[in-house]
N, C-alpha and C. Protein backbone atom coordinates (compact mmCIF):
# COMPACT_ATOMS: atom_id res chain seq x y z
N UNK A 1 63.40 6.34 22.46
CA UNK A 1 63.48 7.68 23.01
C UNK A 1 63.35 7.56 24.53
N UNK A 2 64.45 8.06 25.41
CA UNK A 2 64.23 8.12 26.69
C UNK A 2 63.13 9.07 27.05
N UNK A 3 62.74 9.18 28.66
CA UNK A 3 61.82 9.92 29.10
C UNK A 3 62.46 11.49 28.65
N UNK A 4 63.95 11.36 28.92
CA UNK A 4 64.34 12.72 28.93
C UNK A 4 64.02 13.53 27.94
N UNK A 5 64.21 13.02 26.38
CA UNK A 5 64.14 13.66 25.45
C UNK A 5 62.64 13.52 25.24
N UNK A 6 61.63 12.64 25.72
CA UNK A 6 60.17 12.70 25.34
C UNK A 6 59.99 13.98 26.30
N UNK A 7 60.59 14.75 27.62
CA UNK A 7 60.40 15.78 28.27
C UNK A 7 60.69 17.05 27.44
N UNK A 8 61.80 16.74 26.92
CA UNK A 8 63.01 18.12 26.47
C UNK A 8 61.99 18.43 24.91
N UNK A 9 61.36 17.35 24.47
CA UNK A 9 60.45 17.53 22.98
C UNK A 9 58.86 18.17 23.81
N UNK A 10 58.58 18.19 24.71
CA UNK A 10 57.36 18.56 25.58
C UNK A 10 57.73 20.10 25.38
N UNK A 11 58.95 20.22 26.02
CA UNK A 11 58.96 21.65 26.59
C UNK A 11 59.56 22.49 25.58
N UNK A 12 59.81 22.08 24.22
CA UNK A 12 60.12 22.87 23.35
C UNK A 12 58.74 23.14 22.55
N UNK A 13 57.89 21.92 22.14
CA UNK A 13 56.03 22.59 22.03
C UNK A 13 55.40 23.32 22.44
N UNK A 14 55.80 23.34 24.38
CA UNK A 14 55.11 24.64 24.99
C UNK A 14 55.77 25.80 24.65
N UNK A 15 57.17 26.03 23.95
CA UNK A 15 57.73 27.54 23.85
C UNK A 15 56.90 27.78 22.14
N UNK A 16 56.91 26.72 21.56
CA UNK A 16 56.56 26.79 20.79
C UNK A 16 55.45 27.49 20.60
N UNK A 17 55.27 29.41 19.46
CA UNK A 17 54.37 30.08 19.54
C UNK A 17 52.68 29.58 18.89
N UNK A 18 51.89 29.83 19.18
CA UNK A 18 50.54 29.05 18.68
C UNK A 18 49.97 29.61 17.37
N UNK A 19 49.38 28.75 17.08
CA UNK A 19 48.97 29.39 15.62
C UNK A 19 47.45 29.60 15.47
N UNK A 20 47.25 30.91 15.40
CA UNK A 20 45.74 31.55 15.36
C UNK A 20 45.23 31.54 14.28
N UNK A 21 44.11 31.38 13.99
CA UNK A 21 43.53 31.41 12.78
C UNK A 21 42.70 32.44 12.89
N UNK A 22 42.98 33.44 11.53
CA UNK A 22 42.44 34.50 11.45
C UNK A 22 41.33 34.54 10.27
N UNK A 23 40.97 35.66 9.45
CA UNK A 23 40.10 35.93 8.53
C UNK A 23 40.72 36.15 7.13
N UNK A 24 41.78 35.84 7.27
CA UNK A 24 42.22 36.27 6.09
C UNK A 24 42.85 35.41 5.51
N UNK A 25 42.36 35.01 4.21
CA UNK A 25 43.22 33.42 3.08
C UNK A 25 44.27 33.30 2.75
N UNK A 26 45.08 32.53 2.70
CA UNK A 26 46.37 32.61 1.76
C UNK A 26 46.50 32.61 0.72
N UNK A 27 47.52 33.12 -0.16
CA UNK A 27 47.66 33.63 -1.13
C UNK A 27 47.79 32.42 -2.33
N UNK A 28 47.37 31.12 -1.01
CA UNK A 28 47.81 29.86 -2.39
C UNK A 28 47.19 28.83 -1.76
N UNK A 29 46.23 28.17 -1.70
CA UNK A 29 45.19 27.26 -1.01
C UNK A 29 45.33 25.71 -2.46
N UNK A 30 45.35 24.61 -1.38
CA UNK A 30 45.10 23.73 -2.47
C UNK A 30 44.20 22.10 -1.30
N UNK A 31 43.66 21.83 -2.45
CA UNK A 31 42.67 20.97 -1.89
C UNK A 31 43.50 19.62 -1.57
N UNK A 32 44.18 19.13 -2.22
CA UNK A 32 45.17 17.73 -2.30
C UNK A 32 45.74 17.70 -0.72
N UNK A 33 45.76 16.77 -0.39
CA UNK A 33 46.88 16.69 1.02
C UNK A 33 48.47 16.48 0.50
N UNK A 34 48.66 16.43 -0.76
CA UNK A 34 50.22 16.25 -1.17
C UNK A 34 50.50 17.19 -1.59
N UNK A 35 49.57 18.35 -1.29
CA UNK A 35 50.31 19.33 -1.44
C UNK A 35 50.48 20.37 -0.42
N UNK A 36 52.09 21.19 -1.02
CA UNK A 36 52.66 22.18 -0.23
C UNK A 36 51.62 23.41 0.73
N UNK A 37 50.46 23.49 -0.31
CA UNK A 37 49.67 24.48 -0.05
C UNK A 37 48.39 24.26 0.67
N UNK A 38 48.43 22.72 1.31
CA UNK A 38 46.97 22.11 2.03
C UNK A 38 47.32 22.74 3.03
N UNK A 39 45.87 23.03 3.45
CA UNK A 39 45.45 23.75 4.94
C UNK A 39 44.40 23.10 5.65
N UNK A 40 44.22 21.70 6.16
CA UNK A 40 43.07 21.23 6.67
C UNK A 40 42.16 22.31 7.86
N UNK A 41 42.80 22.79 8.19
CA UNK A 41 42.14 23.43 9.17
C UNK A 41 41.00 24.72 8.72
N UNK A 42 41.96 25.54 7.89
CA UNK A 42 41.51 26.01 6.51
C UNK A 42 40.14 25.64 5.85
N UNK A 43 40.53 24.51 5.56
CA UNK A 43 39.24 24.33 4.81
C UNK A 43 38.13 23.34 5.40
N UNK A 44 38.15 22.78 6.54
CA UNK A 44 37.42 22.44 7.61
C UNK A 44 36.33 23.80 7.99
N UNK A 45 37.33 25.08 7.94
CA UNK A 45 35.76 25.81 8.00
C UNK A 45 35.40 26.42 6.93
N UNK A 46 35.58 26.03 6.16
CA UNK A 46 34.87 26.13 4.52
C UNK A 46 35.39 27.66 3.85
N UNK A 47 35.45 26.99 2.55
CA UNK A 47 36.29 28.42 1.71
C UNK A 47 35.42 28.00 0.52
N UNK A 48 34.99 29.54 0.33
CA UNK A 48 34.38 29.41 -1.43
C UNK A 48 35.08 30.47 -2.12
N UNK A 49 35.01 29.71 -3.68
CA UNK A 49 35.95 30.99 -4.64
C UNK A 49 34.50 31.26 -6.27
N UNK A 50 35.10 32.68 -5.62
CA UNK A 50 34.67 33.85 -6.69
C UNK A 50 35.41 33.67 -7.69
N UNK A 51 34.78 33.44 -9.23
CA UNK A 51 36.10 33.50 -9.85
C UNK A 51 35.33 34.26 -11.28
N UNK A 52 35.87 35.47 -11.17
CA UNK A 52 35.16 36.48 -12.52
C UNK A 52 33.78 36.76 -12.42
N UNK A 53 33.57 36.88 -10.43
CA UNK A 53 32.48 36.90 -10.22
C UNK A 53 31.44 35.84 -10.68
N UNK A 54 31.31 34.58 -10.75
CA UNK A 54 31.02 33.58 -10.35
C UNK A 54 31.25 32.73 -9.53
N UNK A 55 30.07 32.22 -8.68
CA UNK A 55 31.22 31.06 -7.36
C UNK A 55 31.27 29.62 -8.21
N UNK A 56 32.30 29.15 -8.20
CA UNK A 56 32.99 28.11 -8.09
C UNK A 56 32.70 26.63 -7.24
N UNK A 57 32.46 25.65 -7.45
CA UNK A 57 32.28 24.72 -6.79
C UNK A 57 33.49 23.40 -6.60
N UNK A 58 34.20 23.53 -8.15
CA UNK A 58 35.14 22.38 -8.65
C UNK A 58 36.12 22.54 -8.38
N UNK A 59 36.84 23.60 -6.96
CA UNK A 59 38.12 24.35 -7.42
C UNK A 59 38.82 23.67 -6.66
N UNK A 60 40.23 23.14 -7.22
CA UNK A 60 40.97 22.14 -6.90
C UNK A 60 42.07 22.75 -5.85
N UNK A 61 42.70 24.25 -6.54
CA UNK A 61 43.93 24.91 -6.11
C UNK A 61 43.16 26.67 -6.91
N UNK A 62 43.87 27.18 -5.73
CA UNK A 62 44.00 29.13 -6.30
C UNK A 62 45.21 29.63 -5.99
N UNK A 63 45.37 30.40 -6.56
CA UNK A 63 46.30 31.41 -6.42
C UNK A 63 45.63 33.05 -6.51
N UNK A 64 45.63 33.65 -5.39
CA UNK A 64 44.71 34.95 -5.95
C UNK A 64 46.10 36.22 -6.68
N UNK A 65 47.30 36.01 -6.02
CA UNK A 65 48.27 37.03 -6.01
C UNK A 65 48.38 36.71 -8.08
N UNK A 66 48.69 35.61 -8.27
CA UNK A 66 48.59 35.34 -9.66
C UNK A 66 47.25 35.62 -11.15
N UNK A 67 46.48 34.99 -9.79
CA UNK A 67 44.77 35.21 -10.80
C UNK A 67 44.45 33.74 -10.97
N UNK A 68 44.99 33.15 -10.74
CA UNK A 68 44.40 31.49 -11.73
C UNK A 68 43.73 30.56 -10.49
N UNK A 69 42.84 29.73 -10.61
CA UNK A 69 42.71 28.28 -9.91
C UNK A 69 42.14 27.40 -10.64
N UNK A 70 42.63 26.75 -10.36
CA UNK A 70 42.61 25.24 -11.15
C UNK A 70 41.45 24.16 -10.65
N UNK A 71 40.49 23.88 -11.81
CA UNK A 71 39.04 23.16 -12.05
C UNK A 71 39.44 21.99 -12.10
N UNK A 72 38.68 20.75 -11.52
CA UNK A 72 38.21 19.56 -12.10
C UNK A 72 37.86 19.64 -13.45
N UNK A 73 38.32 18.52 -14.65
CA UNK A 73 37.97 17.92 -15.69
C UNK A 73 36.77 16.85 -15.48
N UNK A 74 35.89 16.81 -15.62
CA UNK A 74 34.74 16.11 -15.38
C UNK A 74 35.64 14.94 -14.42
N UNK A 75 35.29 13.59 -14.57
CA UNK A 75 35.62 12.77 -13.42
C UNK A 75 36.96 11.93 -14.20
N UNK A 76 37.36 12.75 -14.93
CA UNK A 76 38.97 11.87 -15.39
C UNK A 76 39.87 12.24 -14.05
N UNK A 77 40.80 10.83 -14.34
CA UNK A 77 41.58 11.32 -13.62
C UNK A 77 43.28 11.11 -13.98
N UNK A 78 44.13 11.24 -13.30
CA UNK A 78 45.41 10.93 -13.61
C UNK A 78 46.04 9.89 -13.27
N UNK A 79 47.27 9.29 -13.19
CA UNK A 79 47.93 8.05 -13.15
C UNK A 79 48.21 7.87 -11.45
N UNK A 80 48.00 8.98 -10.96
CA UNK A 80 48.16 8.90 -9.39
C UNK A 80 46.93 8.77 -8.30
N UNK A 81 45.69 8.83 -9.15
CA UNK A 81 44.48 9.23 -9.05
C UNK A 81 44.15 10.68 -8.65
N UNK A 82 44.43 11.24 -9.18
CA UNK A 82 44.11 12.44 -8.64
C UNK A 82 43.42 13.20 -9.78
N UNK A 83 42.66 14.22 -9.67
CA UNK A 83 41.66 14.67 -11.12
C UNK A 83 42.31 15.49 -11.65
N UNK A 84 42.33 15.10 -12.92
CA UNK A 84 42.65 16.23 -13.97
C UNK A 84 42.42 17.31 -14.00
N UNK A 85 42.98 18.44 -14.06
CA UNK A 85 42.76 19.86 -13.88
C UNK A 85 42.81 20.89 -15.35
N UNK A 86 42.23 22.18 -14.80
CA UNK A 86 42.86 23.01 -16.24
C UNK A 86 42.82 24.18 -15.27
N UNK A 87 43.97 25.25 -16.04
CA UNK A 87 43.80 26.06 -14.99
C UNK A 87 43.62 27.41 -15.67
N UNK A 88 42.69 28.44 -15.13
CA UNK A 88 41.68 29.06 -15.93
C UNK A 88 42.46 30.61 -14.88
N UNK A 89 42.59 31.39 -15.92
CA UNK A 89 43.02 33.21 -15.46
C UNK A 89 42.19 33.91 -15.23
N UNK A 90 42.05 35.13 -14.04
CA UNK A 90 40.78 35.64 -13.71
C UNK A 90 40.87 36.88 -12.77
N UNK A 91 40.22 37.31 -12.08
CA UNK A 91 39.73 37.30 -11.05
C UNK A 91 39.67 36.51 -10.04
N UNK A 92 40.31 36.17 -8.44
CA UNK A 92 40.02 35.49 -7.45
C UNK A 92 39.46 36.02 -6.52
N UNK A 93 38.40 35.69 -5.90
CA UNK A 93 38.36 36.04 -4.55
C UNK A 93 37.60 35.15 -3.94
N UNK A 94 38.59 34.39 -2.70
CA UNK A 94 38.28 33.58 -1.65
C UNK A 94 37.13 34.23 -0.47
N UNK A 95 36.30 33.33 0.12
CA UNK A 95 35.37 33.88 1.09
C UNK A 95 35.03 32.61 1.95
N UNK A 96 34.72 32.94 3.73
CA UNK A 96 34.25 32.15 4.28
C UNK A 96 32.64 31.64 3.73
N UNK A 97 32.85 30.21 4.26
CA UNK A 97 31.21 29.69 3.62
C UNK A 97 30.95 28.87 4.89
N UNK A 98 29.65 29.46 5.21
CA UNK A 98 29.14 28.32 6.24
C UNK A 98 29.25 27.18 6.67
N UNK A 99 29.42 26.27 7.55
CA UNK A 99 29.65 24.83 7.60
C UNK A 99 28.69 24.15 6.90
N UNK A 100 28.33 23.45 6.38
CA UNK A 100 27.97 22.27 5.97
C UNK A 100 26.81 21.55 7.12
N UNK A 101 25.68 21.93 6.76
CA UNK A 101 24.98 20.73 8.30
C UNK A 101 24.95 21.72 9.67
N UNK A 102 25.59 23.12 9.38
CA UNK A 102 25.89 23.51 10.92
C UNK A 102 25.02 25.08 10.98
N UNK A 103 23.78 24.80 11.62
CA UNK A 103 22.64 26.15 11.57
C UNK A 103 23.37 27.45 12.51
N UNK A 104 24.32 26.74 13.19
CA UNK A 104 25.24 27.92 13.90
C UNK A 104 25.97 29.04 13.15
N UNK A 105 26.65 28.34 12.08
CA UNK A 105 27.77 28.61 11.32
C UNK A 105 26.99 29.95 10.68
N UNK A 106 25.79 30.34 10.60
CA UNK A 106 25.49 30.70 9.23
C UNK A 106 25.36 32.38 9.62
């Protein structure tokens, strides 16, 4: 890559609009990085799920527009390593959760 196009790729990032993070979840969150629906940033500041009015600890993937998110199977896992899931109909509701370690957050 010449300088030119390492310039012309510069100045199309700066037009490029920024992305704010707001308060409000998406309609499809998933924990995996292979998937379509990972949000590291997302979940860096922590997300907990309500589910039939219980919180949730195991939750792999949600969907709230649908109703379902999908649990860990105790510690099986699959041929890719990744954990076995089941995916359970409900009630969703996503909520910020404090950091982890962080007396600020709270």
């Amino acid at each position: 890559m010449s300088w030119q196009e390492w310039v012309g790729c510069l100045a199309a990032a700066a037009r490029a609009p920024l992305k704010v993070m707001s308060d409000s979840f998406p309609d499809r969150l998933c924990v995996n990085p292979k998937s379509p629906y990972y949000d590291a940033a997302l979940l860096a500041r922590g997300v907990g799920i309500r589910f039939n009015g219980a919180e949730k600890t195991n939750v792999e993937e949600y969907c709230v527009s649908e109703g379902w998110i999908r649990v860990a199977v105790g510690k099986t896992v699959d041929r890719h390593g990744d954990p076995m899931t089941v995916k359970l109909k409900g009630t969703v509701e996503p909520y910020h959760q404090p950091a982890f370690g962080n007396p600020e957050a709270q």
